[in-house]
PDB file of N, CA and C in Angstrom:
ATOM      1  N   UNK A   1       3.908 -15.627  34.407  1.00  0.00           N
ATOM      2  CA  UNK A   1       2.715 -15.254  33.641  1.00  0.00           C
ATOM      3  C   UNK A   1       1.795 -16.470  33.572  1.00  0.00           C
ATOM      4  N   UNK A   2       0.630 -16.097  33.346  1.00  0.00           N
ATOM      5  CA  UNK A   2      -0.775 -17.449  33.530  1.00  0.00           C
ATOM      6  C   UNK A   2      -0.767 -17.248  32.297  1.00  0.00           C
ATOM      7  N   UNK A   3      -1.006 -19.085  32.009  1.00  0.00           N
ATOM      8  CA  UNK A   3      -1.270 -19.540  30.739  1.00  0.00           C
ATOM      9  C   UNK A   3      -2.316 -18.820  30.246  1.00  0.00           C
ATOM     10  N   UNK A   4      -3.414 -18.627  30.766  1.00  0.00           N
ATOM     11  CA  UNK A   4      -4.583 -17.994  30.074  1.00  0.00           C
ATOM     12  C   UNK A   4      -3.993 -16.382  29.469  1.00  0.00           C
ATOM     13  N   UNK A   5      -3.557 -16.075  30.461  1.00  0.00           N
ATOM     14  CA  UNK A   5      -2.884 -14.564  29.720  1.00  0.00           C
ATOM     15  C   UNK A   5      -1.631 -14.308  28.710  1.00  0.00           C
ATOM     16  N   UNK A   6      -0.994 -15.660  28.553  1.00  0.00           N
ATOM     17  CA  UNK A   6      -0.302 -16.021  27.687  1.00  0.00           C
ATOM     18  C   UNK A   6      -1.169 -16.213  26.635  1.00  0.00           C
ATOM     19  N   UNK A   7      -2.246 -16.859  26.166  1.00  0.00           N
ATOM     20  CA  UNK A   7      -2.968 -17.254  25.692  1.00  0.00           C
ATOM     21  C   UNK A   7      -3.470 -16.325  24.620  1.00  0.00           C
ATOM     22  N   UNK A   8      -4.106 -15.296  25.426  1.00  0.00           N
ATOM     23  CA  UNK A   8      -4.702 -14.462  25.095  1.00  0.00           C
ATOM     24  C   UNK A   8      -3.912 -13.117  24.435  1.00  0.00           C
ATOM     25  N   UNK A   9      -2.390 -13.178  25.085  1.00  0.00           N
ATOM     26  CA  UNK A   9      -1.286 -11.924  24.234  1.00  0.00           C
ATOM     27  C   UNK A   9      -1.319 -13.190  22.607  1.00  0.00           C
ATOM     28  N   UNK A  10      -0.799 -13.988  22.908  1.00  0.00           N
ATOM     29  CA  UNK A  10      -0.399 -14.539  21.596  1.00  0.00           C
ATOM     30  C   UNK A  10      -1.522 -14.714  20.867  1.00  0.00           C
ATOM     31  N   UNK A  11      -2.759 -15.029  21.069  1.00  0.00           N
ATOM     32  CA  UNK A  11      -3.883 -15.167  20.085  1.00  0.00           C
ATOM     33  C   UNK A  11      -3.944 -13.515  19.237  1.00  0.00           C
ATOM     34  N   UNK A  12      -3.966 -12.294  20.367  1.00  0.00           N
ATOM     35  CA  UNK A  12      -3.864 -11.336  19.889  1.00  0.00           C
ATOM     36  C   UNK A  12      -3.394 -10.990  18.986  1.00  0.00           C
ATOM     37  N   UNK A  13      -1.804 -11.112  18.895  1.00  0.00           N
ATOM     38  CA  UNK A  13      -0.852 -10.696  18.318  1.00  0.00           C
ATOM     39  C   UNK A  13      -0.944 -12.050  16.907  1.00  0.00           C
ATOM     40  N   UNK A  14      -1.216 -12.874  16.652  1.00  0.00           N
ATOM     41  CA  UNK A  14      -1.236 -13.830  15.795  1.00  0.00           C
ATOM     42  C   UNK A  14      -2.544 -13.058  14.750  1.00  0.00           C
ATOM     43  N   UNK A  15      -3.343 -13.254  15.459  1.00  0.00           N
ATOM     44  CA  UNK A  15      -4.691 -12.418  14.894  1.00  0.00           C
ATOM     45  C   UNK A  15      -4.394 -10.850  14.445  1.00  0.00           C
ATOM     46  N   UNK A  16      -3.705 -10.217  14.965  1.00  0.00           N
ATOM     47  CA  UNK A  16      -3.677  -8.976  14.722  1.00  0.00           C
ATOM     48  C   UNK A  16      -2.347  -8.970  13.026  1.00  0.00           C
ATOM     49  N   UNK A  17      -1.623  -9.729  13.264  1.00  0.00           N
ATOM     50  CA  UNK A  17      -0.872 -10.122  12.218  1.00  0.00           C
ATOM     51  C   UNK A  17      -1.682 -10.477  11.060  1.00  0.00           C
ATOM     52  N   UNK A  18      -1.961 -11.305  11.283  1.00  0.00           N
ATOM     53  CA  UNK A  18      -3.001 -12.154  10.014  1.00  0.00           C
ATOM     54  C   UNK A  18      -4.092 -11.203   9.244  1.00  0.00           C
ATOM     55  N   UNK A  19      -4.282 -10.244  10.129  1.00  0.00           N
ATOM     56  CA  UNK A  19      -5.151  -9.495   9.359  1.00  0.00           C
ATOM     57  C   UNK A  19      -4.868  -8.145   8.911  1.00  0.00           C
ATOM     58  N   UNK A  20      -3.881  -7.609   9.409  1.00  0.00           N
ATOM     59  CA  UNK A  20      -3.145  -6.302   8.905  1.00  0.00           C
ATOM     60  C   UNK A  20      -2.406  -7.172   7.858  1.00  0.00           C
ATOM     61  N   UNK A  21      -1.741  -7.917   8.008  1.00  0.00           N
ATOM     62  CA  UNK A  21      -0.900  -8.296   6.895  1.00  0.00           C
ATOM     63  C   UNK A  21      -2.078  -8.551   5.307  1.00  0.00           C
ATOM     64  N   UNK A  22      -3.044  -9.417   6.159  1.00  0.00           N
ATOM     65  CA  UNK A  22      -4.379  -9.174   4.272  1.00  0.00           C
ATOM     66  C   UNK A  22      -4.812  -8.079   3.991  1.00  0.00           C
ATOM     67  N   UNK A  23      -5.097  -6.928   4.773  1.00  0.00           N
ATOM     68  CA  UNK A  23      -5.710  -5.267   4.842  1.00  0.00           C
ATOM     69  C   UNK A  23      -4.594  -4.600   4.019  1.00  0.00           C
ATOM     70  N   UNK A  24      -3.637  -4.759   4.357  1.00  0.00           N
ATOM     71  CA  UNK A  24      -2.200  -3.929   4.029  1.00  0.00           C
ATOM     72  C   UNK A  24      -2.006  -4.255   2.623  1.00  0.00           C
ATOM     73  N   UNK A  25      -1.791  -5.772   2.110  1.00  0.00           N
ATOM     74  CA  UNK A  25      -1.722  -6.340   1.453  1.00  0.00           C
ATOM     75  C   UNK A  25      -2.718  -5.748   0.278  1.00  0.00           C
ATOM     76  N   UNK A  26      -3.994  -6.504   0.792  1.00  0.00           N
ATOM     77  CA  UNK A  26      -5.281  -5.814  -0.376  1.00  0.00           C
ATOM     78  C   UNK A  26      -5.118  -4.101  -0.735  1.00  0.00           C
ATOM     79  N   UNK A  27      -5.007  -3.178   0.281  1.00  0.00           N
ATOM     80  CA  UNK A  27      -4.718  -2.070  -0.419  1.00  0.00           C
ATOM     81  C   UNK A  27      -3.865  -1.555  -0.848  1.00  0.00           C
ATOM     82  N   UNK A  28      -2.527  -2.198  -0.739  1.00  0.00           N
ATOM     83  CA  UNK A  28      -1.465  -2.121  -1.709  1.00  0.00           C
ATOM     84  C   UNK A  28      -1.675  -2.527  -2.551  1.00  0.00           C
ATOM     85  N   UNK A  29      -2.544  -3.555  -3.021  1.00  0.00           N
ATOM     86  CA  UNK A  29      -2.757  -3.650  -4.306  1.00  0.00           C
ATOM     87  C   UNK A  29      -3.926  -3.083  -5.638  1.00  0.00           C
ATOM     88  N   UNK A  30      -4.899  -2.063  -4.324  1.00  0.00           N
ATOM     89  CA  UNK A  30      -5.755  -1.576  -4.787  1.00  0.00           C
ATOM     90  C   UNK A  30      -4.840  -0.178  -5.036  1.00  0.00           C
ATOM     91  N   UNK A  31      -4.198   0.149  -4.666  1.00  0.00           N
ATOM     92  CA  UNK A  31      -3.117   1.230  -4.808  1.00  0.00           C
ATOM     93  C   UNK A  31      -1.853   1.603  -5.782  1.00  0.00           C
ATOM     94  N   UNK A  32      -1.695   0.392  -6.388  1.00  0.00           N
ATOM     95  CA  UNK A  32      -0.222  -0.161  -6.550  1.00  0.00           C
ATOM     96  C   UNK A  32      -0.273   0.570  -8.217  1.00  0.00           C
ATOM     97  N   UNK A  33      -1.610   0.892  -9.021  1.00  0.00           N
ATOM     98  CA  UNK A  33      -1.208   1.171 -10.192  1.00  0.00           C
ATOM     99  C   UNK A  33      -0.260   1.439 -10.897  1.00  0.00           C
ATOM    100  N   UNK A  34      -0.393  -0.028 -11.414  1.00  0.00           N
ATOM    101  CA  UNK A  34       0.749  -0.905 -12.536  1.00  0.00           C
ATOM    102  C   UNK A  34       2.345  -0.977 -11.888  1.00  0.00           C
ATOM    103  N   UNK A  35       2.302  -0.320 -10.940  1.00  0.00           N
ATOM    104  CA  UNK A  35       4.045  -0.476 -10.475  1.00  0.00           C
ATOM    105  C   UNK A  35       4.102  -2.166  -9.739  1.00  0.00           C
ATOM    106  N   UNK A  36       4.698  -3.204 -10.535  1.00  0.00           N
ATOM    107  CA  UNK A  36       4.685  -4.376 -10.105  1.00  0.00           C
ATOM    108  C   UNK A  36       6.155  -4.524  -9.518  1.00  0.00           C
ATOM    109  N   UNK A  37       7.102  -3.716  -9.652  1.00  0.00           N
ATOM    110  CA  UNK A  37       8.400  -4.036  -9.272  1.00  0.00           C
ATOM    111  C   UNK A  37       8.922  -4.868  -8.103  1.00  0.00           C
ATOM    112  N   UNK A  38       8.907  -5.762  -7.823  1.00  0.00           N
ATOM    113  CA  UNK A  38       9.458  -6.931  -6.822  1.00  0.00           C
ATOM    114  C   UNK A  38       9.994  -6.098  -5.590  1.00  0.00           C
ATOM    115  N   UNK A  39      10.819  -5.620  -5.779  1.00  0.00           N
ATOM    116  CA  UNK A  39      11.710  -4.560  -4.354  1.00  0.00           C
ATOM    117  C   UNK A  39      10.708  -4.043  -3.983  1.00  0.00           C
ATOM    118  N   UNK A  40      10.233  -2.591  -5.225  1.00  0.00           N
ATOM    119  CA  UNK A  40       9.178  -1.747  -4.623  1.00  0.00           C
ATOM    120  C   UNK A  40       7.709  -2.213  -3.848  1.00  0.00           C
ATOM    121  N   UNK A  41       7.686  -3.135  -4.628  1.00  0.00           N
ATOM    122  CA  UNK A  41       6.269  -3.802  -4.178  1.00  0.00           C
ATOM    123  C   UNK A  41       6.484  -4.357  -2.190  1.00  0.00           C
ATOM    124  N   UNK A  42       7.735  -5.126  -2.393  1.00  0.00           N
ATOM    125  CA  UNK A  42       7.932  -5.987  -0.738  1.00  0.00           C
ATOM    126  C   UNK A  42       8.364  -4.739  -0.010  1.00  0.00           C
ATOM    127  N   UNK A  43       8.875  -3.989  -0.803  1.00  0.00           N
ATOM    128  CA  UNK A  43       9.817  -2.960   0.920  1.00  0.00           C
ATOM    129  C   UNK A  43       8.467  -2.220   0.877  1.00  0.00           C
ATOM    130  N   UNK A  44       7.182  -1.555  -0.365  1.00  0.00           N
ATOM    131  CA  UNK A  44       6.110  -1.308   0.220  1.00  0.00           C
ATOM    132  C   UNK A  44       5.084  -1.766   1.283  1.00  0.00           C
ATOM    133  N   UNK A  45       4.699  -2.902   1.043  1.00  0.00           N
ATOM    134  CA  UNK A  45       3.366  -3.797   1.989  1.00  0.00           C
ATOM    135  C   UNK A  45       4.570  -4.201   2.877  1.00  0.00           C
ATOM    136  N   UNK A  46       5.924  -4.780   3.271  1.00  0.00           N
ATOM    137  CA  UNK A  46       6.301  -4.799   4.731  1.00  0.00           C
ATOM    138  C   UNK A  46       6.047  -3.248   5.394  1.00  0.00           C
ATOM    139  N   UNK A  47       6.401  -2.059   4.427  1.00  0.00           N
ATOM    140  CA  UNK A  47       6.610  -0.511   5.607  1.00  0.00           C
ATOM    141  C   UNK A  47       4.622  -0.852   5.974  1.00  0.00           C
ATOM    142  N   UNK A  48       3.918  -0.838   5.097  1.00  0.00           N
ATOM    143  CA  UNK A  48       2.276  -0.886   5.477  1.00  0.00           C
ATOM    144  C   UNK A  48       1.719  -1.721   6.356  1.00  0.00           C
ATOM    145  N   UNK A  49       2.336  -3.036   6.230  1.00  0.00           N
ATOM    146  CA  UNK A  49       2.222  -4.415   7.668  1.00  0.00           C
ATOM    147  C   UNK A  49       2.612  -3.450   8.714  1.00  0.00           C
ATOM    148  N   UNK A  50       3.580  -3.513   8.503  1.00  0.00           N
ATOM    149  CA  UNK A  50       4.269  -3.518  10.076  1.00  0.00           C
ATOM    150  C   UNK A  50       3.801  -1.928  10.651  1.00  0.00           C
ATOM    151  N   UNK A  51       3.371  -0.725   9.941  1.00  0.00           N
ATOM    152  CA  UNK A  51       2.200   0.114  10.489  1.00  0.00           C
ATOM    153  C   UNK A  51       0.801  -0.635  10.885  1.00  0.00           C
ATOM    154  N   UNK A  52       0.324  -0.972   9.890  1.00  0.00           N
ATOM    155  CA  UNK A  52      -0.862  -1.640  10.498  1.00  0.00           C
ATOM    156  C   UNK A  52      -0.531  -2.390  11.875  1.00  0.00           C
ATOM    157  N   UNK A  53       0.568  -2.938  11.808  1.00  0.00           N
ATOM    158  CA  UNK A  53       0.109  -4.175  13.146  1.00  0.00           C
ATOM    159  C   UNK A  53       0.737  -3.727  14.111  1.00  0.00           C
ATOM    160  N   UNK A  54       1.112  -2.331  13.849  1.00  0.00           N
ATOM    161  CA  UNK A  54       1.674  -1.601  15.383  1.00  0.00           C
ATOM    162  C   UNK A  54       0.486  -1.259  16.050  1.00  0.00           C
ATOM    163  N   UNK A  55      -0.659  -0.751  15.028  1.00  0.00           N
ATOM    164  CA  UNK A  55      -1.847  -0.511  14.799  1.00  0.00           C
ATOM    165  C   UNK A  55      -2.496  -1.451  15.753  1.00  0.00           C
ATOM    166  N   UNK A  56      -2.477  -2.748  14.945  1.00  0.00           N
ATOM    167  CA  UNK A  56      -3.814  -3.518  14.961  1.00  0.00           C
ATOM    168  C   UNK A  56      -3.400  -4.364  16.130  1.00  0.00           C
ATOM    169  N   UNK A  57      -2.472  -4.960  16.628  1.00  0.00           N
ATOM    170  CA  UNK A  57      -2.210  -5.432  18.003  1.00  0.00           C
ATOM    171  C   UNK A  57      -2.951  -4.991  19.588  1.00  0.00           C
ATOM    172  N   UNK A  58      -2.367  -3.701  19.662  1.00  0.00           N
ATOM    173  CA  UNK A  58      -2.798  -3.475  20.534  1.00  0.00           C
ATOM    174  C   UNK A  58      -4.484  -3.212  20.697  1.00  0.00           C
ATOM    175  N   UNK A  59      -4.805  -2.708  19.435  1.00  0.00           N
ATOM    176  CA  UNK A  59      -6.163  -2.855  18.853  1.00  0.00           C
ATOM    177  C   UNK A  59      -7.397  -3.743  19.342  1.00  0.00           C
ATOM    178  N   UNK A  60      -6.227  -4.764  19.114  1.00  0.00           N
ATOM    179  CA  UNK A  60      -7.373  -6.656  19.087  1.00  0.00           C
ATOM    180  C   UNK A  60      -7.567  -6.912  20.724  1.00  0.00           C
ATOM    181  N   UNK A  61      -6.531  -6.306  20.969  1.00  0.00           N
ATOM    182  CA  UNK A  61      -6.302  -6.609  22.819  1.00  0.00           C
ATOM    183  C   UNK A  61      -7.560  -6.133  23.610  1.00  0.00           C
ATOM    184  N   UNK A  62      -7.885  -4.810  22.970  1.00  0.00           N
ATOM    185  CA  UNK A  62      -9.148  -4.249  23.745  1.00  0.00           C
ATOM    186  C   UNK A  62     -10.752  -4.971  22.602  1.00  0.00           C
ATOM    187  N   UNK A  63     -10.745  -5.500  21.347  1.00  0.00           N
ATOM    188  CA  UNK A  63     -11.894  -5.659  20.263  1.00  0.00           C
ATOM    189  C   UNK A  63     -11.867  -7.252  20.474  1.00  0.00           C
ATOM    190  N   UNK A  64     -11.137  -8.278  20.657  1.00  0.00           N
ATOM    191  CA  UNK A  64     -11.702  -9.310  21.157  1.00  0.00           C
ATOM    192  C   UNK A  64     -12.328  -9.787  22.095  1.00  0.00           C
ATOM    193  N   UNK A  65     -12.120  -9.166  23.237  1.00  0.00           N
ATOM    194  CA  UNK A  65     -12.584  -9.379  24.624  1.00  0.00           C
ATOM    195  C   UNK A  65     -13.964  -8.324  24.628  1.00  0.00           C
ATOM    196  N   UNK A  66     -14.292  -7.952  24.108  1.00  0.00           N
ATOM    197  CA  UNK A  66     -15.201  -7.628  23.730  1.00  0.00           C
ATOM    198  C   UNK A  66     -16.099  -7.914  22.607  1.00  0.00           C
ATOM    199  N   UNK A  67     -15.783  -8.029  21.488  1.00  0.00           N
ATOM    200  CA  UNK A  67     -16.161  -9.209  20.789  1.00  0.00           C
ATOM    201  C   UNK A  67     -16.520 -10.794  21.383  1.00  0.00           C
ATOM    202  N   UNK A  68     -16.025 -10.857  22.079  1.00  0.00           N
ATOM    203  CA  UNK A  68     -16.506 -12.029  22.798  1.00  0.00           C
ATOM    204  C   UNK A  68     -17.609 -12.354  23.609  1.00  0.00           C
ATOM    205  N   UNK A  69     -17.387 -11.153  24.065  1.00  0.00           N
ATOM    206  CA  UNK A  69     -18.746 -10.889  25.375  1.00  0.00           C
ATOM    207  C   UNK A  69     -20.109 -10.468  24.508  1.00  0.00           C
ATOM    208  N   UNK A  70     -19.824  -9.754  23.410  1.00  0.00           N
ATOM    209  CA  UNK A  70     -20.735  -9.305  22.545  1.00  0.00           C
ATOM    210  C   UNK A  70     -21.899 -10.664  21.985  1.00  0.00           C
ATOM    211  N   UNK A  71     -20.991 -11.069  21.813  1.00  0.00           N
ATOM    212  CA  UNK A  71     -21.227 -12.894  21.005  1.00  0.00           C
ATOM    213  C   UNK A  71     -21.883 -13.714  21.842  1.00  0.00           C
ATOM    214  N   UNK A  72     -21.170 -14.063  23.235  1.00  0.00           N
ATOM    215  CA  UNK A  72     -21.986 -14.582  24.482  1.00  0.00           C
ATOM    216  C   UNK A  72     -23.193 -13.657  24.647  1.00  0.00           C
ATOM    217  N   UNK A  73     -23.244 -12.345  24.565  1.00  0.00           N
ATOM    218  CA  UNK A  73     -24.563 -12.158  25.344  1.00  0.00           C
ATOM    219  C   UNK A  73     -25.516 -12.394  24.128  1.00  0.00           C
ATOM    220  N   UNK A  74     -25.108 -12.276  22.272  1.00  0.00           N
ATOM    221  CA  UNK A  74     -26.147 -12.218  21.413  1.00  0.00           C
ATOM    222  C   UNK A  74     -26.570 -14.561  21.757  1.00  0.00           C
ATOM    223  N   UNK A  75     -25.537 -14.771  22.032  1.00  0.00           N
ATOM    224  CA  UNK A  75     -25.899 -16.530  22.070  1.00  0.00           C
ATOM    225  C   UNK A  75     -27.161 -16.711  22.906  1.00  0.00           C
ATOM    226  N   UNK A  76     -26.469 -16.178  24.579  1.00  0.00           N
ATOM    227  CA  UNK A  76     -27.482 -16.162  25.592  1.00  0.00           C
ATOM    228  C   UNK A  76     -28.707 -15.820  25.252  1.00  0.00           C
ATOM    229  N   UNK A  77     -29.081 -14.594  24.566  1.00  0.00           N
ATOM    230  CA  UNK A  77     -30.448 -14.607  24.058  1.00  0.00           C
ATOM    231  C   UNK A  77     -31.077 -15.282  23.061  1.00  0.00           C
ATOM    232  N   UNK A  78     -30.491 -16.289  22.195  1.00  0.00           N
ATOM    233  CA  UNK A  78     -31.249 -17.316  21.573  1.00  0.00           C
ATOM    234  C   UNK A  78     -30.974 -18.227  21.643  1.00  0.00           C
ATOM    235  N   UNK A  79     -30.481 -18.724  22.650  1.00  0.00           N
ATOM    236  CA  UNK A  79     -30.431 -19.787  23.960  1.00  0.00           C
ATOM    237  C   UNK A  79     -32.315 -20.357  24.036  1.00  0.00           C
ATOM    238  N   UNK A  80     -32.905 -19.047  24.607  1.00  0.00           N
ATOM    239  CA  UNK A  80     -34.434 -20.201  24.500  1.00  0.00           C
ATOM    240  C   UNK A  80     -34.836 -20.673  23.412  1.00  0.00           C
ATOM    241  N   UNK A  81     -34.249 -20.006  22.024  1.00  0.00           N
ATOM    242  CA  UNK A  81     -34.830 -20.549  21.145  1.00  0.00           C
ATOM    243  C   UNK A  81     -34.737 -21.998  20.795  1.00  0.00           C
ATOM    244  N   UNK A  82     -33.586 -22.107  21.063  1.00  0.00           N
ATOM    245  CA  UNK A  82     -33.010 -23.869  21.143  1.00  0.00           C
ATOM    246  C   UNK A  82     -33.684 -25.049  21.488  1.00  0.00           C
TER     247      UNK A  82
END
C-alpha cells in the first residue's frame, strides 16, 4: 500500500472517529433526560459511537476529497485577490 493512501484511510478513519464520537456524545446528552446512570449512560453513547462511525467512516472517505477540492477551487479564485 502507498503511503499517501495509507495516509488518507487513517486520516479518514481518525476524523471520522473524532467526530461521531462528539455528535453521538452531544445528543446523548441532549437526549439523556435526567438518566445519569454510569453503565446506562457508557453502554449508551459506545452502542451510538460505534453506529455513527460505521456511519461516518466510510462517509469522510467520499466528503474529504471533496471537501478539499471544494476549498482549492474557492482559494484559486481569491488567489488574484492577493
Amino acid at each position: 500500500m502507498k503511503i499517501h493512501n495509507l495516509h488518507f484511510y487513517l486520516f479518514s478513519m481518525v476524523m471520522a472517529a473524532v467526530m461521531s464520537g462528539g455528535m453521538s456524545l452531544a445528543m446523548l446528552l441532549v437526549n439523556i433526560e435526567g438518566n445519569l446512570l454510569a453503565s446506562a449512560f457508557i453502554n449508551s453513547w459506545l452502542s451510538a459511537w460505534l453506529t455513527s462511525f460505521m456511519v461516518a467512516w466510510p462517509l469522510s472517505m467520499f466528503v474529504v476529497p471533496l471537501a478539499n477540492r471544494s476549498v482549492n477551487w474557492m482559494m484559486s479564485l481569491l488567489k488574484p485577490l492577493q
